[in-house]
N, C-alpha and C. Protein backbone atom coordinates (compact mmCIF):
# COMPACT_ATOMS: atom_id res chain seq x y z
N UNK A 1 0.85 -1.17 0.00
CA UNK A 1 0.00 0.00 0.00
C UNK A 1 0.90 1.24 0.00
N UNK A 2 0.73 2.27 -0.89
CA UNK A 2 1.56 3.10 -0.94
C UNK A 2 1.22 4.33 0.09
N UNK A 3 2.29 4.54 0.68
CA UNK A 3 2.26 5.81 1.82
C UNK A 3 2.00 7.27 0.95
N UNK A 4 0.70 8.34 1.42
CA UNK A 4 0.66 9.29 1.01
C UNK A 4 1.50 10.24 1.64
N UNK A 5 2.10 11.48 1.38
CA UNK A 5 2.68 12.19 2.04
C UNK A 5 1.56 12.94 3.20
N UNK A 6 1.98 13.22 4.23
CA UNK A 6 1.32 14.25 4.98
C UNK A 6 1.77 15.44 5.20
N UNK A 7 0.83 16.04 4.91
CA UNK A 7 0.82 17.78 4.80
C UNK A 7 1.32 18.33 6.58
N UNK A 8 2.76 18.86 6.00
CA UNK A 8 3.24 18.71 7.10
C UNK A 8 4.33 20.19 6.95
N UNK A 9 3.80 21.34 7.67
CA UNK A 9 5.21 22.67 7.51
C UNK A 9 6.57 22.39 8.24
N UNK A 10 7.36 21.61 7.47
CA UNK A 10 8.22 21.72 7.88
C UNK A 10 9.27 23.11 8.31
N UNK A 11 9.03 23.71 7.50
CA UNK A 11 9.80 25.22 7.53
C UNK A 11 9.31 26.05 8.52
N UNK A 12 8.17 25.82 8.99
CA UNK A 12 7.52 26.59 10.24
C UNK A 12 8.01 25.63 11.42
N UNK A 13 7.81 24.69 11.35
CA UNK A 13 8.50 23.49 12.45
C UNK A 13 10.10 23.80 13.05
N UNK A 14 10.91 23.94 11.92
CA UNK A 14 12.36 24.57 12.05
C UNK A 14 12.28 25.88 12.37
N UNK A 15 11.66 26.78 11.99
CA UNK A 15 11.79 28.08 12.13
C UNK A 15 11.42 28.41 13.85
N UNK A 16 10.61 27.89 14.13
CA UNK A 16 9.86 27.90 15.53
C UNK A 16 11.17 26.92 16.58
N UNK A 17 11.29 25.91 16.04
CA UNK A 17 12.35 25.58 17.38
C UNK A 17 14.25 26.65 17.21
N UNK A 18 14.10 26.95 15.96
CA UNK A 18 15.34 27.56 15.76
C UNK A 18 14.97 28.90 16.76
N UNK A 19 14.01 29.39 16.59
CA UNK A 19 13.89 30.71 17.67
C UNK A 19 13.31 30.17 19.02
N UNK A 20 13.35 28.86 19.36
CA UNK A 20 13.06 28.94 20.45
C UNK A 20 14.86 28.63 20.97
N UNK A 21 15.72 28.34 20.25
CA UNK A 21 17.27 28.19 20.59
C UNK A 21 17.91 26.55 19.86
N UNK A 22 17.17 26.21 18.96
CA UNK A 22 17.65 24.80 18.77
C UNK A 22 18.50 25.41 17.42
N UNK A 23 19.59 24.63 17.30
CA UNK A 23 20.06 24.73 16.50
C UNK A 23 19.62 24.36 15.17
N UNK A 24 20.17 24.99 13.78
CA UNK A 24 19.38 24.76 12.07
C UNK A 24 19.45 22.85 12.27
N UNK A 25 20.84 22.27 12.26
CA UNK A 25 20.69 21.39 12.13
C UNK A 25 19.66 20.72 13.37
N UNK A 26 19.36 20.44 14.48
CA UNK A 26 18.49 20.09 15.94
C UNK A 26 16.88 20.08 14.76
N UNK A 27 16.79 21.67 14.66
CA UNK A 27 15.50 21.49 14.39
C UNK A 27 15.17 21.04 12.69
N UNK A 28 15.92 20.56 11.82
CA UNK A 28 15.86 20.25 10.45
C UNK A 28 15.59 18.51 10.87
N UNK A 29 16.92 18.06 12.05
CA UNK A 29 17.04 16.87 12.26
C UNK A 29 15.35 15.91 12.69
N UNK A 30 15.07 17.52 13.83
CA UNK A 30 13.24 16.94 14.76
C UNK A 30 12.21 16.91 13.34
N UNK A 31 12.42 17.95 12.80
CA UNK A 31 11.39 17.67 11.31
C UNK A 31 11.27 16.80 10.68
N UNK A 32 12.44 16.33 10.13
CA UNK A 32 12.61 14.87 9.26
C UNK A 32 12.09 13.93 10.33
N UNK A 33 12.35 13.76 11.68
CA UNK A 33 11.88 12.37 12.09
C UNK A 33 10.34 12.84 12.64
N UNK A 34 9.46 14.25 12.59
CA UNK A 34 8.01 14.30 13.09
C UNK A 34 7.59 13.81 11.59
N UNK A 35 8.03 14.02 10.66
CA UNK A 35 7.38 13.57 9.49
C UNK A 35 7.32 12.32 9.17
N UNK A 36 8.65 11.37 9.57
CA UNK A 36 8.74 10.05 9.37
C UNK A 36 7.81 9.67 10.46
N UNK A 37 7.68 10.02 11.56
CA UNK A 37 6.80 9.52 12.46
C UNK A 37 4.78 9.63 11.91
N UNK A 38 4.98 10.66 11.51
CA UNK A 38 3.98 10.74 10.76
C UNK A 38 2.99 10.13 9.47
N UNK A 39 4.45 9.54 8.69
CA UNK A 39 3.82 9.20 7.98
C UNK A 39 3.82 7.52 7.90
N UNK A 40 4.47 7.00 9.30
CA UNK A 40 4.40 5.80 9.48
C UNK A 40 2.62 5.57 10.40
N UNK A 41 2.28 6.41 11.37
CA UNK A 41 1.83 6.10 11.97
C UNK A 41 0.15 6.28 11.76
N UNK A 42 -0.23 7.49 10.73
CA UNK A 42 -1.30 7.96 10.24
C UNK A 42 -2.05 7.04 9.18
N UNK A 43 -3.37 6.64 9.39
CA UNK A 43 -3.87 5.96 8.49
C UNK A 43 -3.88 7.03 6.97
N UNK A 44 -3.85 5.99 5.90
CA UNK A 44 -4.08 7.17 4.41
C UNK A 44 -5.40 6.51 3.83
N UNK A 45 -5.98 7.57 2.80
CA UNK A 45 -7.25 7.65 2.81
C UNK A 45 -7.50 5.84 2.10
N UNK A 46 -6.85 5.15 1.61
CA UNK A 46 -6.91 3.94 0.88
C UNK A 46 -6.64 3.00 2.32
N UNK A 47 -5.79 3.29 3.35
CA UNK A 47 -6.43 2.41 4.81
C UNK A 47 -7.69 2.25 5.10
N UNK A 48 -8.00 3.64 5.03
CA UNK A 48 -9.31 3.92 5.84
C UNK A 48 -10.89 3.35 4.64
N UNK A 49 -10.12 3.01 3.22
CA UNK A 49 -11.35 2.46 2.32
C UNK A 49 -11.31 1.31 2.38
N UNK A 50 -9.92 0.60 2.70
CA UNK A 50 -10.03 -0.54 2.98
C UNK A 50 -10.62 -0.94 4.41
N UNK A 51 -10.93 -0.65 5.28
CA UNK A 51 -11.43 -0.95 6.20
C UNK A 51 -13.12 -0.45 6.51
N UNK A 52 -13.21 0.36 5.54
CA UNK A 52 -14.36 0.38 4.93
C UNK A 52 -15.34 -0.59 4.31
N UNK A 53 -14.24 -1.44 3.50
CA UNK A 53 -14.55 -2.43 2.81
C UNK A 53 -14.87 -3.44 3.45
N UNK A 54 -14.05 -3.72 4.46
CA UNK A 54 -13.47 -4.83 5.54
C UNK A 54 -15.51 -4.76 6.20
N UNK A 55 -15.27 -3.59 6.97
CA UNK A 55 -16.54 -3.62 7.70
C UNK A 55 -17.97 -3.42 6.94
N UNK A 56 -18.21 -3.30 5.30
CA UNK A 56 -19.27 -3.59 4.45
C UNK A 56 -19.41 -5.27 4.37
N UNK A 57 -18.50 -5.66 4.23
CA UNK A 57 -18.29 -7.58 4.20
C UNK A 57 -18.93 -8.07 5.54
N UNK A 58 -17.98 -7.81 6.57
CA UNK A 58 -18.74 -8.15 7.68
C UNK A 58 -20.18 -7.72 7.72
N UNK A 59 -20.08 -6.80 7.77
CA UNK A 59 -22.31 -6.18 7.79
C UNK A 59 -23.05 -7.39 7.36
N UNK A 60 -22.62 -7.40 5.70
CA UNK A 60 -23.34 -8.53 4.93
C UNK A 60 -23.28 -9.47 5.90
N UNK A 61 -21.89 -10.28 5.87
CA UNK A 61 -22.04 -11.47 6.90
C UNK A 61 -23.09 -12.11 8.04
N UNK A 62 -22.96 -10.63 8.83
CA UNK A 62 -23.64 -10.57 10.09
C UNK A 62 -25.33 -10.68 9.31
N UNK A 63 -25.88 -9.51 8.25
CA UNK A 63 -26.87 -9.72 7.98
C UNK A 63 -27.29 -11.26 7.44
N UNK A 64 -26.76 -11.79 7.20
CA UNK A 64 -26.96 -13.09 6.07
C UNK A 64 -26.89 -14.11 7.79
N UNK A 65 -26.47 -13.93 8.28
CA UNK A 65 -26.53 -14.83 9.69
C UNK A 65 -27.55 -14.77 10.60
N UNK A 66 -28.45 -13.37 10.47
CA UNK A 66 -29.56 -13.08 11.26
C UNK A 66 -30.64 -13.51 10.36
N UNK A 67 -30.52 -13.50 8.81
CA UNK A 67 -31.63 -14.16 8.13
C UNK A 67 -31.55 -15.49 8.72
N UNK A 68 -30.67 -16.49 8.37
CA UNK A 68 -30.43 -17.58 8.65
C UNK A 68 -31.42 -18.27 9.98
N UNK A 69 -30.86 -17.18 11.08
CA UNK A 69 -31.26 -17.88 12.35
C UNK A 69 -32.69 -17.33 12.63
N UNK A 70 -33.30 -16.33 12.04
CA UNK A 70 -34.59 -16.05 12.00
C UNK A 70 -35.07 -16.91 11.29
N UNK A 71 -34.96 -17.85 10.23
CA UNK A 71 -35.15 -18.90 9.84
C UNK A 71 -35.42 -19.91 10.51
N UNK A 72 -34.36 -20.19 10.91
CA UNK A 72 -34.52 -21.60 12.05
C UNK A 72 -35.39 -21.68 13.36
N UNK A 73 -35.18 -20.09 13.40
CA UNK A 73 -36.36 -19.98 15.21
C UNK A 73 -38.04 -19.96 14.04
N UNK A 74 -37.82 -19.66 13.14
CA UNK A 74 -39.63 -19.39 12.86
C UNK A 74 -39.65 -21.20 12.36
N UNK A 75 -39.19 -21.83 11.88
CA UNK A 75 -39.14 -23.00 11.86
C UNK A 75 -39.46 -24.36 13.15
N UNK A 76 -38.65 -23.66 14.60
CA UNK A 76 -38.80 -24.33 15.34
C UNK A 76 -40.20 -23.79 16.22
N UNK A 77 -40.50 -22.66 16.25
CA UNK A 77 -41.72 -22.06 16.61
C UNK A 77 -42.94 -22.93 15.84
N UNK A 78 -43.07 -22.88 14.68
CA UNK A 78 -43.62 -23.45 13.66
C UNK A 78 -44.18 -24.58 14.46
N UNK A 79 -43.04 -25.81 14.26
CA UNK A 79 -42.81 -27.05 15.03
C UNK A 79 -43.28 -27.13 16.01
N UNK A 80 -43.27 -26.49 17.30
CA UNK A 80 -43.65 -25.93 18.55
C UNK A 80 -44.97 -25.99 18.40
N UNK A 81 -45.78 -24.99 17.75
CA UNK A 81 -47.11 -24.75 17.45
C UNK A 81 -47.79 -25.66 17.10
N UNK A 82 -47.57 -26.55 16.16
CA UNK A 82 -48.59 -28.01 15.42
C UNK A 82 -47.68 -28.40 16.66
N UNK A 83 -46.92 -29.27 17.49
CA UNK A 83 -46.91 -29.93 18.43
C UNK A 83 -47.75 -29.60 19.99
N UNK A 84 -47.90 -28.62 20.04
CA UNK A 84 -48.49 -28.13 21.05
C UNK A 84 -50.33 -28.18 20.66
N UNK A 85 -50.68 -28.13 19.57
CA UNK A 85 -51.79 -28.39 18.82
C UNK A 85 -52.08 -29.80 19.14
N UNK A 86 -51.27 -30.62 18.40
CA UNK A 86 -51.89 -32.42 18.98
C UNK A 86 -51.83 -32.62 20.24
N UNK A 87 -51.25 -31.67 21.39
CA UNK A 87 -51.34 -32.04 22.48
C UNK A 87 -52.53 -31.93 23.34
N UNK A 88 -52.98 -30.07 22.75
CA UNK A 88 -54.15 -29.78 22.90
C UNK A 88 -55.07 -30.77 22.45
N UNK A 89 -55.27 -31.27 21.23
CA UNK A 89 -55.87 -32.21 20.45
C UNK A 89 -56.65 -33.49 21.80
N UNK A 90 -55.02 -34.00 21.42
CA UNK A 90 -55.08 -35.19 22.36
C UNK A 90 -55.50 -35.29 23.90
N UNK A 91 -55.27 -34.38 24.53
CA UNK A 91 -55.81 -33.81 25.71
C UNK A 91 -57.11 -33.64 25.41
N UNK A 92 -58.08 -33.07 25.07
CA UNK A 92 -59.35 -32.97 24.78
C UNK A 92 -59.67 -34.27 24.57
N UNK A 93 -59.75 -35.12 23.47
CA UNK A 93 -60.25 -36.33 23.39
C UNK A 93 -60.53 -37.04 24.79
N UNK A 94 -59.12 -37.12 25.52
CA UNK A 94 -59.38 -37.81 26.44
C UNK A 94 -60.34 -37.03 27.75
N UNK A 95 -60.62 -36.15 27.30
CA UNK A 95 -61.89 -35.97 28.49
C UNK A 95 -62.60 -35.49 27.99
């Protein structure tokens, strides 16, 4: 996955620690590694679609699993009902 750059002022970054007393090289050196830190650690917009993606799949999943088992309970309800019927049934007869 290719790393996007992040929009990042470096020249304001240096300029600001150079007047706070860091030396050109100190604060050129902290820039290069807030940016490498940056651009290791920040999701880019193709992370964030892929996990987009990731959690549209699952949805489906999850939906296709609640059909399923709404299936099986109206099935065993079903079952339940005509069994509970011959019982009624059968109970009556006998008195």
């Amino acid at each position: 996955m290719a790393t996007e750059p992040i929009a990042f002022d470096t020249h304001r970054f240096v300029k600001r620690l150079t007047e706070s007393g860091f030396t050109e090289r100190q604060a050129e050196t902290l820039a290069d590694e807030q940016v490498a830190l940056l651009n290791a650690n920040l999701a880019t917009k193709a992370d964030i679609a892929a996990v987009k993606g990731d959690i549209a799949k699952v949805r489906a999943e999850i939906k296709a699993d609640i059909a399923t088992v709404k299936a099986d309970l109206l099935k065993w309800m079903v079952g339940a009902l005509i069994a509970q019927g011959g019982l009624v049934v059968a109970l009556v007869k006998l008195l």
